[in-house]
N, C-alpha and C. Protein backbone atom coordinates (compact mmCIF):
# COMPACT_ATOMS: atom_id res chain seq x y z
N UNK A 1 93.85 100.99 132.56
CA UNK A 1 93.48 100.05 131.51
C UNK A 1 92.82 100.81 130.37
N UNK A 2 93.14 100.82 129.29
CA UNK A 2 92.89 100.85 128.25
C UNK A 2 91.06 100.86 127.99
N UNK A 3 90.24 101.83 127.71
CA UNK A 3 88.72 101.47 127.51
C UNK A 3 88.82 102.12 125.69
N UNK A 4 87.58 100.99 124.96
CA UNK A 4 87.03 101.22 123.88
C UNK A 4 85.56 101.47 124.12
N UNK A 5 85.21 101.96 123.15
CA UNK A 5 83.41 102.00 122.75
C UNK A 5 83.29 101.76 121.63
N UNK A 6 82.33 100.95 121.36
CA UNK A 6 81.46 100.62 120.00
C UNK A 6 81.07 101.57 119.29
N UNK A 7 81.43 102.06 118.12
CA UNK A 7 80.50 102.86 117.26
C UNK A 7 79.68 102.16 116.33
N UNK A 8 79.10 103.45 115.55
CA UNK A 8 78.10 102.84 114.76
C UNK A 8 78.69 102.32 113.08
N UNK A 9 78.04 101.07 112.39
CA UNK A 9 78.24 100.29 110.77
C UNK A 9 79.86 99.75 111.22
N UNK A 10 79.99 99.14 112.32
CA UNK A 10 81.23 98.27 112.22
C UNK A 10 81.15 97.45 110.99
N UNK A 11 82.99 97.60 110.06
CA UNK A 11 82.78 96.55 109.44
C UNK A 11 82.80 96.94 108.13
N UNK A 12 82.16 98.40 107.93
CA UNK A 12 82.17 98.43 106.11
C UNK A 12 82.19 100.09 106.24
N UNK A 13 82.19 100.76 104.84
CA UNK A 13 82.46 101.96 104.92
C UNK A 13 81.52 103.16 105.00
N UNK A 14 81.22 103.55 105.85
CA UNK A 14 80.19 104.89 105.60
C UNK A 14 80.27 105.92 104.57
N UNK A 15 79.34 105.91 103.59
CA UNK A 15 78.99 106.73 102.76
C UNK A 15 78.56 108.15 102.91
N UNK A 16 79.37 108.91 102.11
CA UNK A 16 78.56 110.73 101.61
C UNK A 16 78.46 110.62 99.99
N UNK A 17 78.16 112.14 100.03
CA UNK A 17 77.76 112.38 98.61
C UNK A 17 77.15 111.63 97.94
N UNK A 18 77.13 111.83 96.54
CA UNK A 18 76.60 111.26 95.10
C UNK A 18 77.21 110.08 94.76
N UNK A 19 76.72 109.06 94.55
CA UNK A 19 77.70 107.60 94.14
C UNK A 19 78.01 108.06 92.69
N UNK A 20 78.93 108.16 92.09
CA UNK A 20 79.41 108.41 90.66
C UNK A 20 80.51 109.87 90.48
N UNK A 21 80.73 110.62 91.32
CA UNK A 21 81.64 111.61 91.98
C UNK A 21 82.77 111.12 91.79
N UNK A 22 83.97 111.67 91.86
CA UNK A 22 85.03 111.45 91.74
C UNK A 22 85.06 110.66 93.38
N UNK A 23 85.80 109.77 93.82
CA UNK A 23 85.52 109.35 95.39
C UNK A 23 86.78 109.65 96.04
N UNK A 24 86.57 109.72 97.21
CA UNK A 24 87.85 109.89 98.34
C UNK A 24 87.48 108.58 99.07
N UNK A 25 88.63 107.95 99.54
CA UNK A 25 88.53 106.82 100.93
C UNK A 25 89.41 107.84 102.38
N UNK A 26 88.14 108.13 103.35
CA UNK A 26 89.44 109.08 104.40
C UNK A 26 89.66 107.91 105.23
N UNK A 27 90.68 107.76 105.75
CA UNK A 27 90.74 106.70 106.73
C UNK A 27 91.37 107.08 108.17
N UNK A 28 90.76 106.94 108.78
CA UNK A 28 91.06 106.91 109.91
C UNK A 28 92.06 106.60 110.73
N UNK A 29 92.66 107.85 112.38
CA UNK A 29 94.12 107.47 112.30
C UNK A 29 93.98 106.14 113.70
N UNK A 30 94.66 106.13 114.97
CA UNK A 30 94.41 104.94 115.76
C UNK A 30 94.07 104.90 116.76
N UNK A 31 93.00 105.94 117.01
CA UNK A 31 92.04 106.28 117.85
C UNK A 31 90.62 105.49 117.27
N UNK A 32 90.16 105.10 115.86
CA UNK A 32 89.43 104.45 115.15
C UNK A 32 88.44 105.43 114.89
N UNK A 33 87.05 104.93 114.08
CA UNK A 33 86.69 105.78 113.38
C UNK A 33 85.55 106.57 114.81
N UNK A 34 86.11 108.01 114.40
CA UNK A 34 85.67 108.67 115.48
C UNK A 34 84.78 109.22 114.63
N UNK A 35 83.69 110.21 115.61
CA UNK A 35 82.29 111.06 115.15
C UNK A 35 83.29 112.19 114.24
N UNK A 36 83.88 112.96 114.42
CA UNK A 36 84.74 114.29 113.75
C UNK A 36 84.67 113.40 112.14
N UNK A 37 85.17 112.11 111.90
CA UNK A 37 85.25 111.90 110.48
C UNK A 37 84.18 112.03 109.68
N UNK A 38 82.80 112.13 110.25
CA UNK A 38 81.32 112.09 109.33
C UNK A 38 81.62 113.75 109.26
N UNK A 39 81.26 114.85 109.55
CA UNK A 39 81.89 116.03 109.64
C UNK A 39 83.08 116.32 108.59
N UNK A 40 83.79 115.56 108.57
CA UNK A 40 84.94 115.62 107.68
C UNK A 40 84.46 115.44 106.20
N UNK A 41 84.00 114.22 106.16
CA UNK A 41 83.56 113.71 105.14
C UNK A 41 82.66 114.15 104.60
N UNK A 42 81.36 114.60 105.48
CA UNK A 42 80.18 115.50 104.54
C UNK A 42 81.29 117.03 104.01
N UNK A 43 82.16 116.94 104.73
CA UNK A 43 82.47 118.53 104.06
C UNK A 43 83.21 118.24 103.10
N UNK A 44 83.93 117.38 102.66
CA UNK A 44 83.99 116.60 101.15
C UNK A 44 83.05 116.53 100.32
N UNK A 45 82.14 116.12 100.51
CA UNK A 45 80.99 115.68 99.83
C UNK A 45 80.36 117.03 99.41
N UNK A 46 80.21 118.06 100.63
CA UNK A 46 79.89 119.49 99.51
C UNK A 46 81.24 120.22 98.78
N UNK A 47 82.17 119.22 98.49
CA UNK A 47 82.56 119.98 97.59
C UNK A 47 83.16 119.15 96.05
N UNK A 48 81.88 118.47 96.57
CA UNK A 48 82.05 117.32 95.01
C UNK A 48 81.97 116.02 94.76
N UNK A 49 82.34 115.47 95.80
CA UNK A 49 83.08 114.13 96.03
C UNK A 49 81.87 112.78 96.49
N UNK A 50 82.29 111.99 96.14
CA UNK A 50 81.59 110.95 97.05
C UNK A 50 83.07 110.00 97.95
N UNK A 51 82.47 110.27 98.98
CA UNK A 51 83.67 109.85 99.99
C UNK A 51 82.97 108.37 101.15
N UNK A 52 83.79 107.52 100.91
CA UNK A 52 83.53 106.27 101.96
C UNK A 52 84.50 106.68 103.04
N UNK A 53 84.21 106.07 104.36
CA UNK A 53 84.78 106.01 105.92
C UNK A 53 85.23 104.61 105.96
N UNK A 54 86.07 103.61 105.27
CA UNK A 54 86.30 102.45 106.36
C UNK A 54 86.42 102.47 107.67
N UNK A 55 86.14 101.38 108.23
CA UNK A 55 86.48 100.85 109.80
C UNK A 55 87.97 99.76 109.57
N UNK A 56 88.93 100.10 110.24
CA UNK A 56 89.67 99.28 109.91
C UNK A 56 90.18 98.15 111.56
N UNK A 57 89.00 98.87 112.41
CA UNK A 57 88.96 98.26 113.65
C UNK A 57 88.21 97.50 114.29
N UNK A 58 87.15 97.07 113.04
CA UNK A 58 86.19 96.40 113.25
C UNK A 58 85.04 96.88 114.19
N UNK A 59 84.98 98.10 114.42
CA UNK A 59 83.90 98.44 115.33
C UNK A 59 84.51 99.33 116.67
N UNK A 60 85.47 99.13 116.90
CA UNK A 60 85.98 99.76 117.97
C UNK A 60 86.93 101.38 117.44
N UNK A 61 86.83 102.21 118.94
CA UNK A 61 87.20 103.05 118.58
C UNK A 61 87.71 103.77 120.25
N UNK A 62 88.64 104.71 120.97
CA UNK A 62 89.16 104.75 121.91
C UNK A 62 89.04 106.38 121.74
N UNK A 63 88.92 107.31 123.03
CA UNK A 63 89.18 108.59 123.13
C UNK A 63 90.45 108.05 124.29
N UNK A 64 91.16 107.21 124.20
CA UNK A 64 92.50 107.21 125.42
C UNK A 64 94.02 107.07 124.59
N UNK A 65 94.41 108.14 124.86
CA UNK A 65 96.16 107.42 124.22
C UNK A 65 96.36 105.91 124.14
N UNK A 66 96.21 105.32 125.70
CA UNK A 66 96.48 103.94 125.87
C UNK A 66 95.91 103.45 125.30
N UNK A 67 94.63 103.69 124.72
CA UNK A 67 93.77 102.93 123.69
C UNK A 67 94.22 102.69 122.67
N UNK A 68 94.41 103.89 122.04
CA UNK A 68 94.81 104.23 120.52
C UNK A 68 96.27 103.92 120.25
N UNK A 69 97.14 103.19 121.29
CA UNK A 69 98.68 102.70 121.10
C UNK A 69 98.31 100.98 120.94
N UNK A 70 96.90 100.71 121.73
CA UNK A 70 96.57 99.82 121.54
C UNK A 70 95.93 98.87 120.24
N UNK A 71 95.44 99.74 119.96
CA UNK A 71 94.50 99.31 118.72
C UNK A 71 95.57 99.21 117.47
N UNK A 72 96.44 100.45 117.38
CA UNK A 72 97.42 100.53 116.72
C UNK A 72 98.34 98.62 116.79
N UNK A 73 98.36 98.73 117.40
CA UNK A 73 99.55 97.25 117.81
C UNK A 73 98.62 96.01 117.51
N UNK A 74 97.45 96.68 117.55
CA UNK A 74 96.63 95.25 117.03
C UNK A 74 96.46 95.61 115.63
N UNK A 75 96.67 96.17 114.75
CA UNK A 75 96.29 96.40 113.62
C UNK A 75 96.65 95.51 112.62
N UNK A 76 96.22 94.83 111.33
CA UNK A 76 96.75 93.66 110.64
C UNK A 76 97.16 94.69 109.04
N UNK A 77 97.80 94.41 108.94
CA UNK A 77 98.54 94.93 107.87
C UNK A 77 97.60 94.72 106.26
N UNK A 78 97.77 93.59 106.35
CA UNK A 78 96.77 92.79 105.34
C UNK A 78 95.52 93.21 105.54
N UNK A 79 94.73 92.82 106.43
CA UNK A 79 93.61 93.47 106.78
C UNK A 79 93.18 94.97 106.35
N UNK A 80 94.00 95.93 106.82
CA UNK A 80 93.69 97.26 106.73
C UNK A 80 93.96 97.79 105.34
N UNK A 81 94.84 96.88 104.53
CA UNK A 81 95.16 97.22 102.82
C UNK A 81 93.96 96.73 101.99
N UNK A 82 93.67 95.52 102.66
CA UNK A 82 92.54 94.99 101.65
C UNK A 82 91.38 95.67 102.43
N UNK A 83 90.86 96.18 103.13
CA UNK A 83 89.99 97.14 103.65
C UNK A 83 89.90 98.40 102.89
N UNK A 84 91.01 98.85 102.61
CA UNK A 84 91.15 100.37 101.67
C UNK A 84 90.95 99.74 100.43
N UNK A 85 91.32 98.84 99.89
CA UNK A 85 91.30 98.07 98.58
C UNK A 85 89.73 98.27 97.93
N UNK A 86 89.10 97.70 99.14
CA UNK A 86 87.66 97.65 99.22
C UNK A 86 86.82 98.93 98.81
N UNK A 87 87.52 100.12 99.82
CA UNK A 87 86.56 101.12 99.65
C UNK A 87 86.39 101.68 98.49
N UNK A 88 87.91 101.35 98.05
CA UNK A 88 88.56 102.01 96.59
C UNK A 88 87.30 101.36 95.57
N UNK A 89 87.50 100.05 95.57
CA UNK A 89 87.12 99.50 94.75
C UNK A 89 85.25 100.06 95.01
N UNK A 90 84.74 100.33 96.22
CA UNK A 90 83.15 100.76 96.24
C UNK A 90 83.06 101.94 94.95
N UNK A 91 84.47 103.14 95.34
CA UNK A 91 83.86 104.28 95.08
C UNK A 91 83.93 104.21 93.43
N UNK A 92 84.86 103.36 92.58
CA UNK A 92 84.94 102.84 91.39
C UNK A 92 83.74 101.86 90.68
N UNK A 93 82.85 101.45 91.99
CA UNK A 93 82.18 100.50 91.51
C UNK A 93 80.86 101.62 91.25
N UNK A 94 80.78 102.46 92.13
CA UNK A 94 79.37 103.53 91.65
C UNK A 94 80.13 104.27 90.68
N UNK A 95 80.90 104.23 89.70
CA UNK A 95 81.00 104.95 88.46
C UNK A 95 82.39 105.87 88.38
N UNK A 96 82.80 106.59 89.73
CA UNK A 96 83.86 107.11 89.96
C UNK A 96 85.35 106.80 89.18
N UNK A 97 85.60 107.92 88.40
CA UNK A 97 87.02 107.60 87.17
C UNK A 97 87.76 107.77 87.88
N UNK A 98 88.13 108.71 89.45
CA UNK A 98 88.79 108.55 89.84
C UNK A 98 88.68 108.17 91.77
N UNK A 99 90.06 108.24 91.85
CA UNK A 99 89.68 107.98 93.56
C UNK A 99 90.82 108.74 94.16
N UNK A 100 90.71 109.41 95.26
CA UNK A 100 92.25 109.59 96.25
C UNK A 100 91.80 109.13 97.61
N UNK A 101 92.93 109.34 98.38
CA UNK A 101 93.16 108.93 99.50
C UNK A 101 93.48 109.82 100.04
N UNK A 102 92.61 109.97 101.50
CA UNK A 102 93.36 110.88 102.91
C UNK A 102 93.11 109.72 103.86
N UNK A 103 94.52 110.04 104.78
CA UNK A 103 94.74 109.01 105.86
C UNK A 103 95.21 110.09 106.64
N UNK A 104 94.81 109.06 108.15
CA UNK A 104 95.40 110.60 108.86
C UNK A 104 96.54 109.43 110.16
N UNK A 105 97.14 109.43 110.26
CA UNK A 105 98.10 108.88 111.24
C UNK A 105 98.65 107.51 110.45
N UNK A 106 98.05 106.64 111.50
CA UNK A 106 98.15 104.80 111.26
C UNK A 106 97.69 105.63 109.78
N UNK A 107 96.30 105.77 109.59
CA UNK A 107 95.25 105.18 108.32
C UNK A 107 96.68 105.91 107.46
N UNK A 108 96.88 107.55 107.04
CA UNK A 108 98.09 107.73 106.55
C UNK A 108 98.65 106.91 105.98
N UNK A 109 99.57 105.95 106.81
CA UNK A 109 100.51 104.88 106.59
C UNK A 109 100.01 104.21 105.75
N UNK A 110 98.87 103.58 105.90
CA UNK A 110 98.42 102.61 105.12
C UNK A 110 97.48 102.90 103.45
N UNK A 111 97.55 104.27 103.61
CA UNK A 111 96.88 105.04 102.35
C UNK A 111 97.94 105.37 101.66
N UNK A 112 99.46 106.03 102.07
CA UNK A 112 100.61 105.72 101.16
C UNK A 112 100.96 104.46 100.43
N UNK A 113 100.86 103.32 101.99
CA UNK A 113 101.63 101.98 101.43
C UNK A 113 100.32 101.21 99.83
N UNK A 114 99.12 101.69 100.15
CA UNK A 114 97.66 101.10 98.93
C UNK A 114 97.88 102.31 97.96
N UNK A 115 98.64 103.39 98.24
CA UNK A 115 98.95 104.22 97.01
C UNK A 115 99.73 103.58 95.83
N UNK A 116 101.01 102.53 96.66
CA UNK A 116 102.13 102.43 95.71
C UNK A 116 101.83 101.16 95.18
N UNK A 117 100.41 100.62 94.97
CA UNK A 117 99.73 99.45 94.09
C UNK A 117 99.17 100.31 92.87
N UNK A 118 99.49 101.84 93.13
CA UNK A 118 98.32 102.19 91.93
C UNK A 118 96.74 102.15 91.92
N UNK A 119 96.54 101.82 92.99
CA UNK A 119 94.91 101.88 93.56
C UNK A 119 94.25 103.46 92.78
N UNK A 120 95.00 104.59 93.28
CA UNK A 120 94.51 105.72 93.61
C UNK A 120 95.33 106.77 92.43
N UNK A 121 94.53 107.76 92.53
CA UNK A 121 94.75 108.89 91.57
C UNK A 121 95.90 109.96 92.53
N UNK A 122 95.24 110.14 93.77
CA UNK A 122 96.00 110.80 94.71
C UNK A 122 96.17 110.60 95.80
N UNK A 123 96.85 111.13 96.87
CA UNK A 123 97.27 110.71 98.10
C UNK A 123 97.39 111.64 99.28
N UNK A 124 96.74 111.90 100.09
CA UNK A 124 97.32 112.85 101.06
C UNK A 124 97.18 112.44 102.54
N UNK A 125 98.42 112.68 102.97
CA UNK A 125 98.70 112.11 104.00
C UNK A 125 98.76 112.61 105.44
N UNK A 126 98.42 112.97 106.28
CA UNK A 126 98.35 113.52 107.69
C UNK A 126 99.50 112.87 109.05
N UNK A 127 100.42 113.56 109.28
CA UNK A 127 101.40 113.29 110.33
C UNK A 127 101.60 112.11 109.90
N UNK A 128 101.98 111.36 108.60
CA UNK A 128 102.74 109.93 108.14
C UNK A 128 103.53 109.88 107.04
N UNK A 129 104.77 109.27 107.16
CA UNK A 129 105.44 108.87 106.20
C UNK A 129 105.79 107.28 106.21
N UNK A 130 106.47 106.62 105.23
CA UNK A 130 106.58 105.57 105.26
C UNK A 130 108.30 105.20 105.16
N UNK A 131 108.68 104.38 106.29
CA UNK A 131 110.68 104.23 106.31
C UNK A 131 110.89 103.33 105.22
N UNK A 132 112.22 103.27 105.48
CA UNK A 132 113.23 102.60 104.04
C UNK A 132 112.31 101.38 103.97
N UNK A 133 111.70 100.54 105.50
CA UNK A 133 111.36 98.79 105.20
C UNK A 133 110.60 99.02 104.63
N UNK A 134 109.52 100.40 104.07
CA UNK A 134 108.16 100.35 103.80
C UNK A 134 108.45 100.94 101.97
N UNK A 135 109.82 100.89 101.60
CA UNK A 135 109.78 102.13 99.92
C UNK A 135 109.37 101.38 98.73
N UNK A 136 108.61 102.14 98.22
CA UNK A 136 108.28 101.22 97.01
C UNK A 136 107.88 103.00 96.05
N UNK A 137 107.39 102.71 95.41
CA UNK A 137 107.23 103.77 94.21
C UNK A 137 105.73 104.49 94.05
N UNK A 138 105.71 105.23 94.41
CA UNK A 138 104.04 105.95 94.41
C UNK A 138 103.71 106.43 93.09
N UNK A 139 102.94 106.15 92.32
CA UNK A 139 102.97 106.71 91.11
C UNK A 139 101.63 107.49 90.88
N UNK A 140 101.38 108.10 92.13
CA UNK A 140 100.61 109.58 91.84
C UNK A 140 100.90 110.36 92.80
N UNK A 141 100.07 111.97 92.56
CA UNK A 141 100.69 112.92 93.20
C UNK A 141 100.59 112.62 94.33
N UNK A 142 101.27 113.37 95.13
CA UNK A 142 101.49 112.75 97.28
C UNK A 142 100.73 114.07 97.72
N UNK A 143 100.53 114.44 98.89
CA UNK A 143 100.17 115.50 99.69
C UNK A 143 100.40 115.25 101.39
N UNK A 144 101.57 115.63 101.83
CA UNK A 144 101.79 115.71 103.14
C UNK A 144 101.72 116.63 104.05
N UNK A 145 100.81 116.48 105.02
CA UNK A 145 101.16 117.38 106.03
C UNK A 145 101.79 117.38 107.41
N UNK A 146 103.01 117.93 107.60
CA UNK A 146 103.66 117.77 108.83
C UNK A 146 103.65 118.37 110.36
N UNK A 147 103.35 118.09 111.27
CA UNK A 147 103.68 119.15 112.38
C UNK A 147 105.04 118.76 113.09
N UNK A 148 105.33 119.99 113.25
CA UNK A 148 106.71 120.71 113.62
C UNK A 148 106.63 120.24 115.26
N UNK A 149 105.59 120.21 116.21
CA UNK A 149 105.72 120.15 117.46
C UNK A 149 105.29 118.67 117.80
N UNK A 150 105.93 118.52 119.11
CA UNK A 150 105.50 117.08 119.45
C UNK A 150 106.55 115.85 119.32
N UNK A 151 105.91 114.87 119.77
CA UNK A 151 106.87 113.66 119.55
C UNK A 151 107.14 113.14 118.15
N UNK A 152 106.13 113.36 117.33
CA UNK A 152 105.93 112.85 115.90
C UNK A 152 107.12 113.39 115.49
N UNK A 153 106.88 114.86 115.37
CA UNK A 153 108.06 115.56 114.52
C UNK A 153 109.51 115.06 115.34
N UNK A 154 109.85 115.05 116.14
CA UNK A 154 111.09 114.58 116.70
C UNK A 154 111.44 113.22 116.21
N UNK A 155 110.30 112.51 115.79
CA UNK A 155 110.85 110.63 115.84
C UNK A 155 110.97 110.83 114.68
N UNK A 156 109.95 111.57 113.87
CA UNK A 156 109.97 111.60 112.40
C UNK A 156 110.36 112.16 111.25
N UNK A 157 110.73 113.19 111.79
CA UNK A 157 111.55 114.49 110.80
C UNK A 157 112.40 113.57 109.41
N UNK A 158 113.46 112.96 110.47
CA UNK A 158 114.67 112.65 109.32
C UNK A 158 114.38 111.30 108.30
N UNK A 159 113.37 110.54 108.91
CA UNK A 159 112.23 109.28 107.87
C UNK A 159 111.56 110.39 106.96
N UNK A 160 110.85 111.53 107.25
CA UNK A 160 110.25 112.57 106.51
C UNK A 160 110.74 113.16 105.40
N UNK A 161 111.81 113.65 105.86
CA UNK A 161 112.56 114.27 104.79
C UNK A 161 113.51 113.42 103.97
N UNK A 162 113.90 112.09 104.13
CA UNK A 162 114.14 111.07 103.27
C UNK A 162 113.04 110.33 102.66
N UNK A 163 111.90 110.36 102.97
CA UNK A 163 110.62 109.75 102.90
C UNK A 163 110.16 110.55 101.07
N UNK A 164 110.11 111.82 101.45
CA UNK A 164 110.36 113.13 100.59
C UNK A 164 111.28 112.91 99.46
N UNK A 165 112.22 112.56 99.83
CA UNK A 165 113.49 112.69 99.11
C UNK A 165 113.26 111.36 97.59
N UNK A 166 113.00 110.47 98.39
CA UNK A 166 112.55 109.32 97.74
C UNK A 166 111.79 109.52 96.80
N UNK A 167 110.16 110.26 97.21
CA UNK A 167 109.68 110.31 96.17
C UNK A 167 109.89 110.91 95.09
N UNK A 168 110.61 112.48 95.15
CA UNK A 168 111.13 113.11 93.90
C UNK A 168 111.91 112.41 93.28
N UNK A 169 113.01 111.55 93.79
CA UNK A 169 113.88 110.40 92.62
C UNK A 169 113.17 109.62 91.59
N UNK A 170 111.79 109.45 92.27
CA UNK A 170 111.50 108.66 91.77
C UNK A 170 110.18 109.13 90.34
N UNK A 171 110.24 110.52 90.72
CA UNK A 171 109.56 111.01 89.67
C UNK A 171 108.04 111.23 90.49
N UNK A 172 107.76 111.43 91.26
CA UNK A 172 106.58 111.39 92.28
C UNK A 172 105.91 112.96 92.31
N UNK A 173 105.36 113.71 92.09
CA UNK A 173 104.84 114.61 91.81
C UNK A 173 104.66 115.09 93.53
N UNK A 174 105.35 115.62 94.59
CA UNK A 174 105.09 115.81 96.19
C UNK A 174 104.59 117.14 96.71
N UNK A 175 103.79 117.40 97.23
CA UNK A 175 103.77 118.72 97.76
C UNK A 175 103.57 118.69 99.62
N UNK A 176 104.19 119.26 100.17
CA UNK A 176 103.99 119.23 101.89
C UNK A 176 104.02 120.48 102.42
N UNK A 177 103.40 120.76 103.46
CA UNK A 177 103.17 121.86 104.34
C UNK A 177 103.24 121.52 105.93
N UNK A 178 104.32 121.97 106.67
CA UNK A 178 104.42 122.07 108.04
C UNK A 178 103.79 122.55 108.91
N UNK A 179 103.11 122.61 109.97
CA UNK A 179 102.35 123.16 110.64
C UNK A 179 103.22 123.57 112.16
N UNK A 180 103.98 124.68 112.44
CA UNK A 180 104.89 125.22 113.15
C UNK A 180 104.36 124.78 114.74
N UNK A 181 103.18 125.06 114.85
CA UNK A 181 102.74 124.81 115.73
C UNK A 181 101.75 123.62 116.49
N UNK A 182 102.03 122.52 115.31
CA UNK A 182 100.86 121.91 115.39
C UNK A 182 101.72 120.40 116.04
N UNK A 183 101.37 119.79 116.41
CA UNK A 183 101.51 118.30 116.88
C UNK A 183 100.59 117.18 116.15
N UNK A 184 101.56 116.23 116.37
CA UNK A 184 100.31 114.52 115.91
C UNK A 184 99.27 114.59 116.34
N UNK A 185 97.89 114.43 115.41
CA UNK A 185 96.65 113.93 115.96
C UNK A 185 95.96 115.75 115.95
N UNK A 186 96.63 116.83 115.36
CA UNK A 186 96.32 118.28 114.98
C UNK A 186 94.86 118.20 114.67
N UNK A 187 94.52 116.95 113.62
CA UNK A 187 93.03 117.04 112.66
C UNK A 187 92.26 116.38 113.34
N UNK A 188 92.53 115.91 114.41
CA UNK A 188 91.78 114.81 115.16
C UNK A 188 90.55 115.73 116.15
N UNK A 189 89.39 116.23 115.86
CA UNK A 189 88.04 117.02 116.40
C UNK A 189 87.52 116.74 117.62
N UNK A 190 87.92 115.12 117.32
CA UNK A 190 86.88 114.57 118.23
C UNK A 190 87.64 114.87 120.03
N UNK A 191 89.19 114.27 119.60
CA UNK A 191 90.48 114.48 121.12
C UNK A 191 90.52 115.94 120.90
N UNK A 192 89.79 116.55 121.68
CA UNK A 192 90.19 118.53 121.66
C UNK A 192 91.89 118.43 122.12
N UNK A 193 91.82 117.40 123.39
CA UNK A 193 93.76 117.81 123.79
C UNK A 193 94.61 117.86 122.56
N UNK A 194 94.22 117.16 121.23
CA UNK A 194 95.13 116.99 120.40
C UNK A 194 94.69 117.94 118.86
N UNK A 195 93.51 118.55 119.24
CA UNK A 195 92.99 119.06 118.23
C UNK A 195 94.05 121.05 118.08
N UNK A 196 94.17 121.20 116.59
CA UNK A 196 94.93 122.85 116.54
C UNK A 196 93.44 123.14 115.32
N UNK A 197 92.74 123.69 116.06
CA UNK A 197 91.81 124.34 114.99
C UNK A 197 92.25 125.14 113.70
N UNK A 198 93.30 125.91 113.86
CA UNK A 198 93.92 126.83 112.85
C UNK A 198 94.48 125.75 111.66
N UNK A 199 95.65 124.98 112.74
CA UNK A 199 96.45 124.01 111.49
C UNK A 199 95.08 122.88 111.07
N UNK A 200 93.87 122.31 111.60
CA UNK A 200 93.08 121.28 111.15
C UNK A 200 92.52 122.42 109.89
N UNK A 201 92.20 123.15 110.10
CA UNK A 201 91.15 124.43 108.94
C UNK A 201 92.03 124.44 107.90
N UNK A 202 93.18 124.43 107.84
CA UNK A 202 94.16 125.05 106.50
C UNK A 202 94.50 123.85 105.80
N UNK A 203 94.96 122.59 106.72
CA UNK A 203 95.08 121.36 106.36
C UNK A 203 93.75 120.90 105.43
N UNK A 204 92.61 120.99 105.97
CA UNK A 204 91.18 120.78 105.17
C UNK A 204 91.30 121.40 103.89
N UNK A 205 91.72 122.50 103.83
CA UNK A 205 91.29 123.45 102.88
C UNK A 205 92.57 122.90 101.71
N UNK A 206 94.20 122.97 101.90
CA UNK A 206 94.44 122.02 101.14
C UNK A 206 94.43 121.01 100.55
N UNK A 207 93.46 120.29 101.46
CA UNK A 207 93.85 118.88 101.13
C UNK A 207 92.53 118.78 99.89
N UNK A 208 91.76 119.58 100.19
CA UNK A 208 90.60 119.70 99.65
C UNK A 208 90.91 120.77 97.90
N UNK A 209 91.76 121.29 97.70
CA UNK A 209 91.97 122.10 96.77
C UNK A 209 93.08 121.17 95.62
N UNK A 210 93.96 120.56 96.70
CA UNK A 210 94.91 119.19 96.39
C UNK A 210 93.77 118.04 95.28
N UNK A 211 93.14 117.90 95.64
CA UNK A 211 92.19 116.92 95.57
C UNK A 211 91.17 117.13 94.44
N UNK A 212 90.90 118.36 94.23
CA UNK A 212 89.93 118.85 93.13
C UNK A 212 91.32 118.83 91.90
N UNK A 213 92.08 119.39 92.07
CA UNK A 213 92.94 119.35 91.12
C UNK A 213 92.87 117.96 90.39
N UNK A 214 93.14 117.10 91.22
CA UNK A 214 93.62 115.78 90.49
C UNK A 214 92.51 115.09 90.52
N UNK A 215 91.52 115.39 91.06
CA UNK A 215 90.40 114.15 90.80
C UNK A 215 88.98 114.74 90.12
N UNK A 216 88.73 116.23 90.32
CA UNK A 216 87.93 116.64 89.32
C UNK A 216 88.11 117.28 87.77
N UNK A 217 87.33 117.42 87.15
CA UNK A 217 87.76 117.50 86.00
C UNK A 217 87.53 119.43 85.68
């Protein structure tokens, strides 16, 4: 059976940095918001940023596969857009000209699909793309990162590289990097079984260099 635990500020977004920073929303993939994302996020925050954490699980959060397939299947679509909507709208409301997005799995998904409203300045995405039912037009720069090993890359490759394909038609500014060795859930600190220290460090460091580009001045 499937076990969750309660973490801590169910419900709204945990804050770093300076309110008036350019802001990031990281969101979380479907394991829910685990301890590794405060870690994540302060290391944003020293390098500029003011970054919010939504909960898009209301409080819950799983270290079990079976969990995290679970939570996933409970997830509300609506819910988790107007949740990012939200954070967006926090890090704009303390002064922030701009905002991007990192998602890392599920959150991913749902930080592309609140990209292509124009919410956000930028986008970067962790082991997610979005299929044909999901295409619509992103109209800022993308940032993907893929791993090569695992089930992800097998289910996902050929949605990926049409996923890809899409956005350059469409005039989408894309940049992606493969991780040869890395599998779904690579950035994830908290699951060591799923954690690649090498590919999570390089992934950071782009996503983080990605990010100054387009959101600092």
């Amino acid at each position: 059976m499937a076990e969750f635990v309660d973490i801590p500020s169910p419900g709204w977004p945990l804050e770093f940095g300076e309110p008036g920073r350019p802001a990031i929303v990281l969101v979380h993939d479907s394991y829910g918001r685990l301890p590794y994302l405060e870690a994540y996020a302060k290391s944003l925050a020293n390098q500029g940023f003011y970054v919010a954490v939504p909960d898009l699980f209301d409080g819950l959060a799983t270290v079990q596969a079976e969990g995290a397939a679970d939570l996933e299947a409970r997830a509300d679509d609506g819910f988790a857009l107007a949740t990012l909507d939200d954070a967006v709208a926090l890090g704009r409301g303390h002064g922030a000209a701009r905002v991007g997005l990192i998602g890392l799995g599920l959150g991913g998904r749902f930080a592309l699909r609140l990209a292509q409203s124009g919410a956000a300045d930028a986008v970067v995405a962790y082991y997610a793309v979005l299929g044909d039912d999901e295409a619509g037009v992103i109209p800022c720069p993308v940032l993907l990162h893929r791993p090569a090993s695992g089930e992800w890359a097998q289910r996902e490759e050929a949605d990926a590289d049409a996923f890809v394909s899409r956005l350059k038609e469409h005039g989408t500014p894309v940049t992606q990097h493969t991780y040869a060795a890395a599998a779904e859930g690579f950035a994830n600190a908290t699951m060591l079984e799923l954690l690649d220290k090498n590919a999570a460090a390089l992934a950071f460091v782009r996503s983080t260099y990605f990010l100054q580009a387009q959101l600092l001045d």
